[in-house]
C-alpha atoms as a PDB file:
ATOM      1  CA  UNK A   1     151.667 103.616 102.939  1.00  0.00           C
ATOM      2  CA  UNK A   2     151.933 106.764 104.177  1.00  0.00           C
ATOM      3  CA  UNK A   3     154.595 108.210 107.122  1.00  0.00           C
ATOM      4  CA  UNK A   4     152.993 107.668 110.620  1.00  0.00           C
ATOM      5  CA  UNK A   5     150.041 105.465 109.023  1.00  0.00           C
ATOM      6  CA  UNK A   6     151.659 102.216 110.402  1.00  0.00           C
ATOM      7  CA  UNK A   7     152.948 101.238 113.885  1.00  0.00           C
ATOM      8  CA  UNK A   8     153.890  98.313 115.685  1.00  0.00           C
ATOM      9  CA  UNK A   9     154.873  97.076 119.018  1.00  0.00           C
ATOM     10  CA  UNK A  10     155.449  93.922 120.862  1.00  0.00           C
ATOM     11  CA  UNK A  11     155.422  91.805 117.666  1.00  0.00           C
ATOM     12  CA  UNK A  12     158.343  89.587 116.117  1.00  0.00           C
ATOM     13  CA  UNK A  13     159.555  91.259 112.386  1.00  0.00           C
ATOM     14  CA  UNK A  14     157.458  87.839 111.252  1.00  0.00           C
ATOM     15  CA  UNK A  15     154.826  88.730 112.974  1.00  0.00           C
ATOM     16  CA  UNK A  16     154.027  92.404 111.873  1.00  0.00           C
ATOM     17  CA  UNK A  17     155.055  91.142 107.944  1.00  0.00           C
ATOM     18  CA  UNK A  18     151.650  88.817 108.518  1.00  0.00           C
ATOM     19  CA  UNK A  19     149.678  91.221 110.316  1.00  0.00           C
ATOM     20  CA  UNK A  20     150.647  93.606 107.241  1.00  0.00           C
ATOM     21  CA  UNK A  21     149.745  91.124 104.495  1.00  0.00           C
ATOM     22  CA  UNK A  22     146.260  90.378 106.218  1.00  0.00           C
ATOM     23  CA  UNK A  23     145.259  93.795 106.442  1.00  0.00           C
ATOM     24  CA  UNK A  24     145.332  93.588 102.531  1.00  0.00           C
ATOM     25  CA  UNK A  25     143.752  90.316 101.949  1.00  0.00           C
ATOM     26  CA  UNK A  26     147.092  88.661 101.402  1.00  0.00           C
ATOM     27  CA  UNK A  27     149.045  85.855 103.557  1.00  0.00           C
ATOM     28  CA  UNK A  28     152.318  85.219 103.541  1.00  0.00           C
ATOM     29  CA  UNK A  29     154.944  82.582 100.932  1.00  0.00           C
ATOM     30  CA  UNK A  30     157.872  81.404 102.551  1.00  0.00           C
ATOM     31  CA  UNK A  31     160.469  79.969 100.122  1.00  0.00           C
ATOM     32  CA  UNK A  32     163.161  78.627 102.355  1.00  0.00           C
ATOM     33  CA  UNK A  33     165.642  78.029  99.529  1.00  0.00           C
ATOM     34  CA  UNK A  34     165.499  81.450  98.158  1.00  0.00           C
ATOM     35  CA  UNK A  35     165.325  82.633 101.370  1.00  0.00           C
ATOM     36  CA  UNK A  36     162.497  85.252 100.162  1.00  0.00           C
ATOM     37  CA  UNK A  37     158.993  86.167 101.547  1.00  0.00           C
ATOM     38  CA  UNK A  38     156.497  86.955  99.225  1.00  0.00           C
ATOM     39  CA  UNK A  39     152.637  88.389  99.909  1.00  0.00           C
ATOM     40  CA  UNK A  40     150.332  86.806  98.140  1.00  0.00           C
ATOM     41  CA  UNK A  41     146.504  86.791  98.145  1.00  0.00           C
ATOM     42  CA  UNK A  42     144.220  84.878 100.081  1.00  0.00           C
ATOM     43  CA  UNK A  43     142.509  83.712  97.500  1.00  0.00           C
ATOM     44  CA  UNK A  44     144.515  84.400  93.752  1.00  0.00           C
ATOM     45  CA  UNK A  45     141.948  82.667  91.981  1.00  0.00           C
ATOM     46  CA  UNK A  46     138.196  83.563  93.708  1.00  0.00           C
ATOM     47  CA  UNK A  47     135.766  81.021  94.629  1.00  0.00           C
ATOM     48  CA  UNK A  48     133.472  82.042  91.606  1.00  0.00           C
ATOM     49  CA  UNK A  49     136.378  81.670  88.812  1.00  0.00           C
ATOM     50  CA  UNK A  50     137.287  78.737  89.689  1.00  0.00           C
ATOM     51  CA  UNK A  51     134.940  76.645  86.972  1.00  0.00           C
ATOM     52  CA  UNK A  52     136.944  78.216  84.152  1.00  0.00           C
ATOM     53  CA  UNK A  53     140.221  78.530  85.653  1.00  0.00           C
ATOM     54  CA  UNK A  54     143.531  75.738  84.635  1.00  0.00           C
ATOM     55  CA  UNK A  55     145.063  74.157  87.747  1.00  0.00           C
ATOM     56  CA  UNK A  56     148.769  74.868  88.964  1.00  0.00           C
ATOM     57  CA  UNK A  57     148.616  70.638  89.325  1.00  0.00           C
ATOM     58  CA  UNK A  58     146.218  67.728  89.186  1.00  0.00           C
ATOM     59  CA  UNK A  59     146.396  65.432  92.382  1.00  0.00           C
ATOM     60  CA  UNK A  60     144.584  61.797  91.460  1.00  0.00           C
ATOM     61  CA  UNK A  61     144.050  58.880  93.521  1.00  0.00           C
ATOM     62  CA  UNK A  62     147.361  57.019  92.533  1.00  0.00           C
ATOM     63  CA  UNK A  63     149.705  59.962  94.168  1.00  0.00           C
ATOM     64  CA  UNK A  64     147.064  60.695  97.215  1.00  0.00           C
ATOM     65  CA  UNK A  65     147.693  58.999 100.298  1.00  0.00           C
ATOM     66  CA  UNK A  66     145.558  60.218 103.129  1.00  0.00           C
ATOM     67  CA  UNK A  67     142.084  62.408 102.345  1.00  0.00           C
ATOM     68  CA  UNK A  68     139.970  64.178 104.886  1.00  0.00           C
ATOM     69  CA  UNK A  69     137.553  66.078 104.239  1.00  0.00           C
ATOM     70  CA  UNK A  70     134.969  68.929 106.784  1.00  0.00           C
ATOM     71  CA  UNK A  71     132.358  71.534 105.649  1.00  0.00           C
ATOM     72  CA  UNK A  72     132.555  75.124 106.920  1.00  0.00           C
ATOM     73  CA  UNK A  73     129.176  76.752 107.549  1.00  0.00           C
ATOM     74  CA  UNK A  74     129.864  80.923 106.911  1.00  0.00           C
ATOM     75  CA  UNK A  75     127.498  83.717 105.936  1.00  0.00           C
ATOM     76  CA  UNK A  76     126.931  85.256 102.366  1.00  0.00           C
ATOM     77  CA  UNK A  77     127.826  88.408 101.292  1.00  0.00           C
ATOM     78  CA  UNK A  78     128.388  89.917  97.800  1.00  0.00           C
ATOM     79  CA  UNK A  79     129.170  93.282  98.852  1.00  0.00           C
ATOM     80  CA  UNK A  80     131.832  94.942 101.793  1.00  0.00           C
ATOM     81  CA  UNK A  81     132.273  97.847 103.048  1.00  0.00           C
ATOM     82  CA  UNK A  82     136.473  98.393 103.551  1.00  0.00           C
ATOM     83  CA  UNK A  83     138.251 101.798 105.259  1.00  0.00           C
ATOM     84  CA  UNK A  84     140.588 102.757 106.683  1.00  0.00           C
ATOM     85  CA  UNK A  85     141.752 105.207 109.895  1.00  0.00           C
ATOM     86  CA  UNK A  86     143.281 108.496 110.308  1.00  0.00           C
ATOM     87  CA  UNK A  87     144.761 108.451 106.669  1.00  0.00           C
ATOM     88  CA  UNK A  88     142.338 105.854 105.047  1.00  0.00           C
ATOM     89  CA  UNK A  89     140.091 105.404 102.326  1.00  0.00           C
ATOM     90  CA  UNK A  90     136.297 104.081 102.230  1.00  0.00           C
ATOM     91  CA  UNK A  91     135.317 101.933  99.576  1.00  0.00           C
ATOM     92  CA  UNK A  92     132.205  99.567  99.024  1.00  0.00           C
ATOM     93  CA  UNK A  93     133.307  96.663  97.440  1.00  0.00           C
ATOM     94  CA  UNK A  94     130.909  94.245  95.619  1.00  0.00           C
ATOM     95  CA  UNK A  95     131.038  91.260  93.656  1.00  0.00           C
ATOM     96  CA  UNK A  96     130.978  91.700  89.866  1.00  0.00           C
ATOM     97  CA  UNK A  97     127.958  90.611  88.285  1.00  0.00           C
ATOM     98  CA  UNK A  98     125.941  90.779  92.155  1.00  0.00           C
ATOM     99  CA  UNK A  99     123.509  93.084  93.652  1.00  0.00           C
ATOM    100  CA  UNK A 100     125.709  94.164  96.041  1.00  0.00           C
ATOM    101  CA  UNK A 101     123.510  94.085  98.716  1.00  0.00           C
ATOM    102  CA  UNK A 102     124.593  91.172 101.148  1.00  0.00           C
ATOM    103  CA  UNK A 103     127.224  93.027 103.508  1.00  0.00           C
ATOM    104  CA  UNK A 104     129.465  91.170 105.340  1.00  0.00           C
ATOM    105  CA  UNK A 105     130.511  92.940 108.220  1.00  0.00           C
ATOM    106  CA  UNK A 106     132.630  95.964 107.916  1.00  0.00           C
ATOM    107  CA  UNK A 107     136.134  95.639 107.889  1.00  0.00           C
ATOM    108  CA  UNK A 108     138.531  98.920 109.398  1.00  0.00           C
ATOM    109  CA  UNK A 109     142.542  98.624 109.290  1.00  0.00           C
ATOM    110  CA  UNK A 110     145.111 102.140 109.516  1.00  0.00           C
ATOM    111  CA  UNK A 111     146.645  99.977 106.041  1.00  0.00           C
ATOM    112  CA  UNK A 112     143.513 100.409 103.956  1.00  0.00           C
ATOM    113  CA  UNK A 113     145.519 103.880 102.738  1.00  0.00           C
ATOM    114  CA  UNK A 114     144.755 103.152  98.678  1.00  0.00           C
ATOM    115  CA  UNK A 115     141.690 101.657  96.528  1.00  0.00           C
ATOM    116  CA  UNK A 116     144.127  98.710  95.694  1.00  0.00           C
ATOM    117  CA  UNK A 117     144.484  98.191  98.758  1.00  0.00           C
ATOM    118  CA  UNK A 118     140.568  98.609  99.556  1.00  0.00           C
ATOM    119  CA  UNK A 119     140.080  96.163  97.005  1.00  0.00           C
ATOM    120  CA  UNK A 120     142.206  93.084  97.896  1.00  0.00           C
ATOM    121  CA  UNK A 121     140.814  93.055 101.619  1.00  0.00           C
ATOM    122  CA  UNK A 122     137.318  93.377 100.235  1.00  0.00           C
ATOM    123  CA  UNK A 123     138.129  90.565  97.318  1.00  0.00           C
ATOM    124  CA  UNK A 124     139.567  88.282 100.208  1.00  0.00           C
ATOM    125  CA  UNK A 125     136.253  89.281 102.296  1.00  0.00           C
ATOM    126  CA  UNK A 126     133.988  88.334  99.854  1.00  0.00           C
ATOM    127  CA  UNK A 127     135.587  85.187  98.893  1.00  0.00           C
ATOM    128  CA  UNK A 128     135.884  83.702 102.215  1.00  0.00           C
ATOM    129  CA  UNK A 129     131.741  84.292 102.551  1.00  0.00           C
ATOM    130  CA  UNK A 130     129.818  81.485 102.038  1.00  0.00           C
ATOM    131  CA  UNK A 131     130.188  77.742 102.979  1.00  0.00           C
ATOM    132  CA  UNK A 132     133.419  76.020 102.113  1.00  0.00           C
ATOM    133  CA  UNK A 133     134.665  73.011 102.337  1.00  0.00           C
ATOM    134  CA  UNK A 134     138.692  71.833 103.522  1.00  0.00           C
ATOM    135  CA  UNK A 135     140.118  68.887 102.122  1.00  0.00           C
ATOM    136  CA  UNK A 136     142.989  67.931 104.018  1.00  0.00           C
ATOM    137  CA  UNK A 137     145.181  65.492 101.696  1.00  0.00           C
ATOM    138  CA  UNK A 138     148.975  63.804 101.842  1.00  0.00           C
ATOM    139  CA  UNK A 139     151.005  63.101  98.610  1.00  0.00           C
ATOM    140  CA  UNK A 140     154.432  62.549  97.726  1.00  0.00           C
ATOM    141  CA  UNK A 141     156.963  64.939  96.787  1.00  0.00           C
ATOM    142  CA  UNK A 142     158.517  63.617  93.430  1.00  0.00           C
ATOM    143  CA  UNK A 143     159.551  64.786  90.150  1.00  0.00           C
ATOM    144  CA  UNK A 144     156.579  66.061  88.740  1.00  0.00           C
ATOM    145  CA  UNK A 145     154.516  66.782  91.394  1.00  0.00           C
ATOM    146  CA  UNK A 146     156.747  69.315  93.151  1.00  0.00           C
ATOM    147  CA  UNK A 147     155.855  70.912  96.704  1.00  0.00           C
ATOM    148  CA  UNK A 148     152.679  72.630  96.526  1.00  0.00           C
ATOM    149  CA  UNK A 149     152.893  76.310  97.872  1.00  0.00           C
ATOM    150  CA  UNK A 150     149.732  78.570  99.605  1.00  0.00           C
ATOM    151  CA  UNK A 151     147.487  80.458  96.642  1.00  0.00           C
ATOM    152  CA  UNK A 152     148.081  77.614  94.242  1.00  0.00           C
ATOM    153  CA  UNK A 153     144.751  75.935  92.737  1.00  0.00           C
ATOM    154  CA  UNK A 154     144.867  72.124  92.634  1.00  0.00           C
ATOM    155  CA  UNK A 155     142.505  70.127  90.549  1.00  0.00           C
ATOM    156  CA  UNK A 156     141.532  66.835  92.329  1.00  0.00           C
ATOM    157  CA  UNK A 157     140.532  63.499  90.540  1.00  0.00           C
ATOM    158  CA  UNK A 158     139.391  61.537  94.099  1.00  0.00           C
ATOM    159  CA  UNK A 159     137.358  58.653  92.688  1.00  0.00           C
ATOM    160  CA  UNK A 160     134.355  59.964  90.887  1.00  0.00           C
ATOM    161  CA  UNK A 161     134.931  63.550  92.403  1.00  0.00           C
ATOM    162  CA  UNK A 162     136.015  65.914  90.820  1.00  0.00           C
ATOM    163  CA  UNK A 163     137.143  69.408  91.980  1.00  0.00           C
ATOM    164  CA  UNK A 164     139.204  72.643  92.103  1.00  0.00           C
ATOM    165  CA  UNK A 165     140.734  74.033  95.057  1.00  0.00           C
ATOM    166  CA  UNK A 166     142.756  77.187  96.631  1.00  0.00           C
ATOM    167  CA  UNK A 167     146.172  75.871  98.733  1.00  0.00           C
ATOM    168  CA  UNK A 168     146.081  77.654 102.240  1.00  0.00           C
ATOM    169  CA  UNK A 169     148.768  75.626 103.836  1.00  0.00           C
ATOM    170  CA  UNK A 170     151.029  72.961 103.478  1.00  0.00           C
ATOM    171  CA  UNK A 171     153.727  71.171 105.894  1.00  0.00           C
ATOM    172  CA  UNK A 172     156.387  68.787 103.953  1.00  0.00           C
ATOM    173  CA  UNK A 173     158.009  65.703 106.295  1.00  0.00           C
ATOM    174  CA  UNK A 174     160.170  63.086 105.923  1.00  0.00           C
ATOM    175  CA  UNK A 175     161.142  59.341 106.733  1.00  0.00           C
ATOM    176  CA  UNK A 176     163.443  57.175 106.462  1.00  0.00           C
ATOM    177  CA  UNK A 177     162.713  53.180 106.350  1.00  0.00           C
ATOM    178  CA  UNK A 178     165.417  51.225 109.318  1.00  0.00           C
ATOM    179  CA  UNK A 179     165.724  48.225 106.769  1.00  0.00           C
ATOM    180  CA  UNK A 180     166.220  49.507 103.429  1.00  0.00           C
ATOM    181  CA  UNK A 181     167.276  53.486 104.372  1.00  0.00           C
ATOM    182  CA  UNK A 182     164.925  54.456 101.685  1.00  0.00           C
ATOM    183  CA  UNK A 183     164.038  58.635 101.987  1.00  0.00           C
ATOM    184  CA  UNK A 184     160.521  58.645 101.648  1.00  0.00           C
ATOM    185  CA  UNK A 185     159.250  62.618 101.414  1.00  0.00           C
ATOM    186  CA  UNK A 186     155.520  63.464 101.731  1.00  0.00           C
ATOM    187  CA  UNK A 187     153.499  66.955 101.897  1.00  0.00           C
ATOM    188  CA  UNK A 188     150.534  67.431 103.340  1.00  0.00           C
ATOM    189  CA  UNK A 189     148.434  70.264 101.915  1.00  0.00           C
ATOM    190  CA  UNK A 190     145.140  71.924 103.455  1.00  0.00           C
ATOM    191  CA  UNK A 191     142.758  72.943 100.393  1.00  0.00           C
ATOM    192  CA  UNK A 192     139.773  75.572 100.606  1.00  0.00           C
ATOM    193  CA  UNK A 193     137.170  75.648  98.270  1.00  0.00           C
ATOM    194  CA  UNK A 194     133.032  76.931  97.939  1.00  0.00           C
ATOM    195  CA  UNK A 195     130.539  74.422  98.465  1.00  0.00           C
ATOM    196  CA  UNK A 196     128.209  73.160  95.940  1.00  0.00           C
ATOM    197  CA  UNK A 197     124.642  74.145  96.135  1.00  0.00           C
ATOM    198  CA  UNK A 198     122.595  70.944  95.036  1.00  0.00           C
END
C-alpha cells in the first residue's frame, strides 16, 4: 500500500484491520490461543469449484444437533469492474470460462492500489452474486471434529442431502449439567453456499 493511500479515524485498531481486509475481499481469523489475526478470503474455495473440491471436515447427522436452513435471493454477475482512488488501479474482473458481461455493480476503495489486490475484491464480488443458501447448524466440539474456523469448506451428509459449503462464522459455548457436572462444548457454525438451479 502505498504512503498516504490509507487513512483512518474514529475506528477501534479491530475495526480498521476489518475494514482493511474487506476492501480486499478478505474477512478476518481470530485464533484466540495463538493470539494471531489472520486475513483470509471471503470465499477460499469459490462457489463454482466447489463440485471438485475435498472438504476441511464432513458434518453427518449423528454429530449435528440443530439445522436451519434460509435462501438468499442476489443478482448474477460474471464480470466486475474494481478501482481504486487517488493511487489506484482499474481492473475488469470476470469469471473464467464466462462472457463477462453480467456486471455487478462497481466496486471503488483507496486499497485497490495492486492487480492482486483488484483481483481478490472482484473474486469475492463475483462469488457472493447469485442466490445462496445459509445453513445454520450446531455440533459438538470433540476429538475429531475440532472447532470449525471462517473460509473452511464443510461437506454435509443431512439425511439424503448432500452438500458443500464455505464457513462464514462460527460462535463455540459451553454447559455444564447441575447433576452430573458433565462439560458439554458445542459450536455453532453459519455455512454459505450457491443454490442449485433445478
Amino acid at each position: 500500500v502505498p504512503a498516504n493511500a490509507f487513512s483512518y479515524a474514529a475506528k477501534t485498531p479491530a475495526e480498521a484491520l476489518n475494514m482493511m481486509a474487506n476492501a480486499i475481499g478478505a474477512m478476518l481469523d481470530v485464533d484466540s490461543e495463538t493470539q494471531t489475526i489472520t486475513d483470509v478470503p471471503q470465499w477460499p474455495t469459490v462457489p463454482w469449484n466447489v463440485e471438485s473440491a475435498i472438504p476441511d471436515v464432513v458434518l453427518h447427522d449423528g454429530v449435528i444437533l440443530d439445522f436451519n436452513e434460509k435462501r438468499e435471493i442476489r443478482p448474477t454477475a460474471n464480470a466486475v469492474f474494481v478501482r481504486g482512488e487517488q493511487q489506484g488501479v482499474a481492473v475488469k474482473i470476470k469469471r473464467a470460462g464466462s462472457a463477462g458481461d453480467d456486471f455487478a455493480g462497481d466496486v471503488v476503495d483507496k486499497l485497490i492500489t495492486d492487480n492482486q489486490a483488484a483481483r481478490m475484491r472482484g473474486t469475492a464480488e463475483l462469488a457472493n452474486a447469485g442466490n445462496k443458501v445459509q445453513n445454520t447448524i450446531r455440533t459438538k466440539v470433540m476429538a475429531d471434529l475440532p472447532p470449525m474456523r471462517p473460509g473452511m469448506l464443510v461437506g454435509v451428509r443431512k439425511g439424503s442431502d448432500v452438500f458443500k459449503s464455505v464457513c462464514d462464522a462460527f460462535t463455540i459455548s459451553a454447559s455444564v449439567n447441575d447433576s452430573t457436572g458433565a462439560v458439554t462444548v458445542n459450536q455453532n457454525v453459519t455455512l454459505l453456499r450457491n443454490e442449485v438451479a433445478v
